[in-house]
Protein backbone atom coordinates (compact mmCIF):
# COMPACT_ATOMS: atom_id res chain seq x y z
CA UNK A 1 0.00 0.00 0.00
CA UNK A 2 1.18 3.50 -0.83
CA UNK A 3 1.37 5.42 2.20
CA UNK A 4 -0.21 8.25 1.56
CA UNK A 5 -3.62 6.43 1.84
CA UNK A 6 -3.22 5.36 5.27
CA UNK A 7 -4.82 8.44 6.60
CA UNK A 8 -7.73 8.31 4.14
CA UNK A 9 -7.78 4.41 4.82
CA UNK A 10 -8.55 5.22 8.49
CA UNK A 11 -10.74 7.93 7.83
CA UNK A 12 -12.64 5.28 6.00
CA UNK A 13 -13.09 3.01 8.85
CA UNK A 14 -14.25 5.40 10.90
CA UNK A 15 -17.18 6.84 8.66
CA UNK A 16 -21.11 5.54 10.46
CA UNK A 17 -22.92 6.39 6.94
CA UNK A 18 -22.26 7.09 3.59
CA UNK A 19 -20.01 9.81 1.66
CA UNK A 20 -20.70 11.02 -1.96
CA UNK A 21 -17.37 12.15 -3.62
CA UNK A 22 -16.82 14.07 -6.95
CA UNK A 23 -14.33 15.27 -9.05
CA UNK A 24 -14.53 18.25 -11.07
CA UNK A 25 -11.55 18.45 -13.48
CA UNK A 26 -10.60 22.56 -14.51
CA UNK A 27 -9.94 24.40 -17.29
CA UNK A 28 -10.62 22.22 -20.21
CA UNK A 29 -9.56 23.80 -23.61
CA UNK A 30 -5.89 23.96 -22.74
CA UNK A 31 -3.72 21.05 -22.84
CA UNK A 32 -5.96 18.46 -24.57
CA UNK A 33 -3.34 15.47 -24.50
CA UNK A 34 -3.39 15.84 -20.83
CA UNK A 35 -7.38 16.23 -20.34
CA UNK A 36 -7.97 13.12 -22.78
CA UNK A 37 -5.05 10.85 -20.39
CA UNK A 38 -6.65 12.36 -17.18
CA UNK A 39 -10.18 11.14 -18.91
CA UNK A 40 -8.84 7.46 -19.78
CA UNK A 41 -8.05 7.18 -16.18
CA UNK A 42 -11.61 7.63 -15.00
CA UNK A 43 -12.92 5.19 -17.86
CA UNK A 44 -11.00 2.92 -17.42
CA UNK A 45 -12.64 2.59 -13.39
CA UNK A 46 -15.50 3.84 -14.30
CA UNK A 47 -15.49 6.26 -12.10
CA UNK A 48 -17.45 10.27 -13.06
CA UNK A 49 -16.05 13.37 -13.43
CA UNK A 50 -17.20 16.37 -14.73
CA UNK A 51 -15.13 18.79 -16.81
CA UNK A 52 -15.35 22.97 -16.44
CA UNK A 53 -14.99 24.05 -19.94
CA UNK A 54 -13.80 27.34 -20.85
CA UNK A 55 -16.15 28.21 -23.98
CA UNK A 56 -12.94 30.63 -25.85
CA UNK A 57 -10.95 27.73 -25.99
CA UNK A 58 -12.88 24.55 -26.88
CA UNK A 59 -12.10 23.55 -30.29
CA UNK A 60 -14.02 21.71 -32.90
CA UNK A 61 -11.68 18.89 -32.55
CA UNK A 62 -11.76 18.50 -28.35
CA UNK A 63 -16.07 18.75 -28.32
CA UNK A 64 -16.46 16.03 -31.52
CA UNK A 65 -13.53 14.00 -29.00
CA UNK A 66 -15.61 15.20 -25.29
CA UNK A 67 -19.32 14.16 -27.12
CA UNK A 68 -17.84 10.70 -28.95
CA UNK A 69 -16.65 9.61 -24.93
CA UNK A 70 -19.92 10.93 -23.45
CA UNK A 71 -21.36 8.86 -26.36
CA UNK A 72 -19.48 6.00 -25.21
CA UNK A 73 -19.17 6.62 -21.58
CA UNK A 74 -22.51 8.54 -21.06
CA UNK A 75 -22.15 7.67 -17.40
CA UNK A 76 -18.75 8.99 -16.62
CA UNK A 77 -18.38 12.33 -18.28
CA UNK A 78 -20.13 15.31 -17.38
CA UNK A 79 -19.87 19.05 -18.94
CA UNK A 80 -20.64 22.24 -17.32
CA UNK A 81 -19.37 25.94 -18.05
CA UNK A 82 -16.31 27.11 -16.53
CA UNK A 83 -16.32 31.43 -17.22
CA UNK A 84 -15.90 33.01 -20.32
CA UNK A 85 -12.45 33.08 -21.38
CA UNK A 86 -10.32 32.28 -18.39
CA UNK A 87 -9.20 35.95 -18.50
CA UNK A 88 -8.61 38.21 -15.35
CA UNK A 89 -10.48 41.25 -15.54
CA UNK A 90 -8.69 42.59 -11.90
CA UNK A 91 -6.58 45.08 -11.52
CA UNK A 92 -5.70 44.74 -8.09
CA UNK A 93 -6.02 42.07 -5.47
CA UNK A 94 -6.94 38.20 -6.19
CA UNK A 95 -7.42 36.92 -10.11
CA UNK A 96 -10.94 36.92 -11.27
CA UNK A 97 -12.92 36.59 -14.23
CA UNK A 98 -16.25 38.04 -12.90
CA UNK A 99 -15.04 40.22 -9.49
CA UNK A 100 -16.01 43.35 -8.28
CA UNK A 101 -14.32 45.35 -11.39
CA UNK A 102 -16.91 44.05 -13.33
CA UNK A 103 -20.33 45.30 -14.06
CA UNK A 104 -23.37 43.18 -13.82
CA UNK A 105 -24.16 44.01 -17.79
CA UNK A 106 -20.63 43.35 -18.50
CA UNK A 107 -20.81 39.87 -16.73
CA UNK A 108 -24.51 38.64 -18.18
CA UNK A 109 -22.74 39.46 -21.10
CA UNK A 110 -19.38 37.07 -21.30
CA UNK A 111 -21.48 34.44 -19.71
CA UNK A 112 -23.89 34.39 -21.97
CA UNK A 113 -21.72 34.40 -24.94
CA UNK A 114 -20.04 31.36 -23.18
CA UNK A 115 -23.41 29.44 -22.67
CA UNK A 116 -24.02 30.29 -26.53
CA UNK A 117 -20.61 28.66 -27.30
CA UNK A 118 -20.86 25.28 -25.05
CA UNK A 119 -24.86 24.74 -26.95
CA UNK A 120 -23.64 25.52 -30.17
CA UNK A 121 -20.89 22.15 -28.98
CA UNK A 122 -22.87 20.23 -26.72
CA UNK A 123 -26.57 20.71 -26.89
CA UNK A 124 -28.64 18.96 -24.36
CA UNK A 125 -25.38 17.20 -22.66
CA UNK A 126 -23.95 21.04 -21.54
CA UNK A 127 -25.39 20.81 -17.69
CA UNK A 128 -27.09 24.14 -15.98
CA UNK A 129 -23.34 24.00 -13.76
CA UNK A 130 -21.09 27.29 -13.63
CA UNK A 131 -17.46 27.15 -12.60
CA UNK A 132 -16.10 30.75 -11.97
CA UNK A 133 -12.35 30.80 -13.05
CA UNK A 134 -10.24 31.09 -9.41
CA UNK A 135 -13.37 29.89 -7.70
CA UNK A 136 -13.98 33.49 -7.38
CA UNK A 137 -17.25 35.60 -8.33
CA UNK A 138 -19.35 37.86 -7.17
CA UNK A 139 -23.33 38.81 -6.21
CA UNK A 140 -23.87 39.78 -9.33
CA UNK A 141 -22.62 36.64 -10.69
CA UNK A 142 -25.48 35.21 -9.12
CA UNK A 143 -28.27 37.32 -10.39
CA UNK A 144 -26.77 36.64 -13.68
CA UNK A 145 -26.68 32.89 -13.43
CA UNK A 146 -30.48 33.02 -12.24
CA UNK A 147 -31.53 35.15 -14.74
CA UNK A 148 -29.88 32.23 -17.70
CA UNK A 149 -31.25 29.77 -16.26
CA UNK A 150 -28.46 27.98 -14.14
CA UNK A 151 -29.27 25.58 -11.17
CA UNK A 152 -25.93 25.42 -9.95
CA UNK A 153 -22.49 27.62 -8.79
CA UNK A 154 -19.69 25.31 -8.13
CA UNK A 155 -16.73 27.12 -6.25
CA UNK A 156 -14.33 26.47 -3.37
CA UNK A 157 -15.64 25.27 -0.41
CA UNK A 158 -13.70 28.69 1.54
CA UNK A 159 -14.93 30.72 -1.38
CA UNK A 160 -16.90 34.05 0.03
CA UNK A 161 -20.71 33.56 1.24
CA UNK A 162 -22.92 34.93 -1.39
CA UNK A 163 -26.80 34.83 -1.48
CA UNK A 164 -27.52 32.05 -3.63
CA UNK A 165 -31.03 31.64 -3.24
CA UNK A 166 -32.55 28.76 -5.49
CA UNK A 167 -29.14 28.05 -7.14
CA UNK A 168 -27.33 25.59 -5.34
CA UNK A 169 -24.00 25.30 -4.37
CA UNK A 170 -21.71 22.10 -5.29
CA UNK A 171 -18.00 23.32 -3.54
CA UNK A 172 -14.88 21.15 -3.95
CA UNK A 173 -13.02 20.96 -0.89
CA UNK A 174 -10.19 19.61 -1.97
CA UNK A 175 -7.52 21.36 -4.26
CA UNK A 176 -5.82 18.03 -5.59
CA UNK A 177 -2.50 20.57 -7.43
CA UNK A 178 -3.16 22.98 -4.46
CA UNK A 179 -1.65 23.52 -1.49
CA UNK A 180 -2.53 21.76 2.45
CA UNK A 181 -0.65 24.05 5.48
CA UNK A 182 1.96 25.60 3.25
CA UNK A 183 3.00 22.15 1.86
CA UNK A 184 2.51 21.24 -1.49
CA UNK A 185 -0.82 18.39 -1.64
CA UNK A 186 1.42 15.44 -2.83
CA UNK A 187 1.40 12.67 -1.52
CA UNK A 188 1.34 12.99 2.39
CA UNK A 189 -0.38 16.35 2.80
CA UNK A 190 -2.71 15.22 -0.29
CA UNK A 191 -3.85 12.00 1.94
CA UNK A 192 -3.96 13.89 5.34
CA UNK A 193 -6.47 16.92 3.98
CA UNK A 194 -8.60 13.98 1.65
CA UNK A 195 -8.51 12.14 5.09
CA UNK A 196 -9.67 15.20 7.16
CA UNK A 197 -12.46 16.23 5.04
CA UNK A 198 -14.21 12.65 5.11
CA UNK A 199 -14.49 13.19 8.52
CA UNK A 200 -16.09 16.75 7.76
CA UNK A 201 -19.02 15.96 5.40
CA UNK A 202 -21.11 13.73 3.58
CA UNK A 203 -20.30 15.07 0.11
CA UNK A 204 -16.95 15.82 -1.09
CA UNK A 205 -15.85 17.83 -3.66
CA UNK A 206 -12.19 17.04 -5.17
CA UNK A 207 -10.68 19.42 -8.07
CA UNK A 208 -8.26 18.98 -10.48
CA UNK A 209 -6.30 20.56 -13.24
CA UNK A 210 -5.42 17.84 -15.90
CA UNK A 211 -2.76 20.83 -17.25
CA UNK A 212 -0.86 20.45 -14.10
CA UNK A 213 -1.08 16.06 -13.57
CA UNK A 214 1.64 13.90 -15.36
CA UNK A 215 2.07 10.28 -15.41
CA UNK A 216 2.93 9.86 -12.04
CA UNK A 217 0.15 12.32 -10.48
CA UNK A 218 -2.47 10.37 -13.10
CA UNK A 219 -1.23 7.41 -11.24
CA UNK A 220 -1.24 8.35 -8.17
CA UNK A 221 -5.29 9.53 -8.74
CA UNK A 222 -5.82 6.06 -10.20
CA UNK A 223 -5.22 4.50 -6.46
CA UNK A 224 -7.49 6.91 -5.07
CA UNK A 225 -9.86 5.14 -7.74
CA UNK A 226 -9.40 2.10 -6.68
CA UNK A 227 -9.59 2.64 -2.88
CA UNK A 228 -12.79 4.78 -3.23
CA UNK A 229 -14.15 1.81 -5.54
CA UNK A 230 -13.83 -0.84 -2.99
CA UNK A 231 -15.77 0.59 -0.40
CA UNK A 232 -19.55 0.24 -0.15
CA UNK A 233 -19.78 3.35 1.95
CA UNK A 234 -18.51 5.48 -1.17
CA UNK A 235 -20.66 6.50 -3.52
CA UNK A 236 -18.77 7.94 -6.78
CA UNK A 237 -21.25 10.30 -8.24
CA UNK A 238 -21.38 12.97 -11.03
CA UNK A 239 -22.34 16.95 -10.10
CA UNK A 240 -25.84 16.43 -12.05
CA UNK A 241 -26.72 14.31 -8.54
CA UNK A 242 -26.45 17.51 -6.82
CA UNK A 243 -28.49 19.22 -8.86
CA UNK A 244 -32.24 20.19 -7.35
């Protein structure tokens, strides 16, 4: 056994009910080699994930490739939107797409344009999902997602409180490229914060950015796979089961 999952082994054992766990893979449009790898892993153990696509930089080629796997794999591969164009629009402070140097108009307008894009690609299989680039947005991101007709705003589980309302909120909690405590997430701090989150909640959020995962990283995920597999009290499930 790798050591890494001894904590989240543990934390395991000690769960009374059930967990739901899902994985919500960033930022696809850029590096397609690595997204289509990252995607053969999660075939291959049939596990879901859903992708946040920026709707600039899908190409003709990656959505024919993304709806020929969903057509295959209907089961494992979700799509949602993830922004506009992955662009930050701040001047000062944290990176953001849609922060507080943004107007509402200018906002309902890049998102729409986006939602336009991923139909145009997707149809029916595009999910009512948005994915703010950073995990950062802003009230009026909110009104605007209402307004188009989204059901869900997926962001960082530490992400700022905003008044949602009817649109739910699917968080990750866990930043799989990210930091834990100032250490870089692989592979002890990686197993400690999976570990201490099971023990948090019932539903667990885990994100990833295929750009950033090689070999060994894709590898290392594939074990998580496996562990999460063989136990009955995990249930692997796509974002669309979050949805009201």
């Amino acid at each position: 056994m790798q050591l890494w999952l001894s904590p989240i082994l543990k934390a395991l054992n000690r769960v009374g009910g059930k967990i739901s766990v899902y994985f919500r893979d960033d930022d696809a449009g850029w590096a397609d080699d690595r997204l289509l790898s990252l995607l053969d892993v999660f075939e291959s153990h049939c596990v879901p994930v859903d992708l946040a696509v920026i709707p600039t930089a899908l190409t003709a080629q990656l959505a024919c490739q993304l709806r020929q796997r969903i057509e295959t794999h209907r089961q494992i591969l979700g799509l949602h939107q993830h922004g506009y164009a992955h662009v930050n629009h701040q001047t000062t402070g944290r990176k953001s797409e849609f922060g507080g140097q943004r107007s509402l108009l200018e906002q309902y307008a890049d998102i729409a344009a986006g939602q336009q894009i991923l139909r145009n690609a997707f149809g029916s299989l595009i999910q009512p999902i948005f994915t703010p680039p950073w995990n950062r947005c802003t009230q009026d991101t909110v009104e605007v997602l209402k307004e188009l007709g989204f059901k869900s705003l997926s962001r960082d589980i530490t992400a700022e409180p905003l008044e949602t309302g009817k649109l739910t909120e699917t968080p990750v909690h866990i930043d799989w490229s990210g930091k834990f405590r100032g250490e870089e997430m692989v592979p002890f701090p990686l197993g400690e914060r999976i570990a201490e989150v099971i023990q948090q909640t019932a539903k667990i959020g885990i994100m990833l950015h295929h750009q950033c995962m090689d070999g060994i990283e894709r590898q290392r995920l594939a074990t998580l796979l496996n562990v999460f597999s063989g136990y009955p009290k995990v249930h692997l499930t796509p974002m669309s089961e979050m949805l009201p």
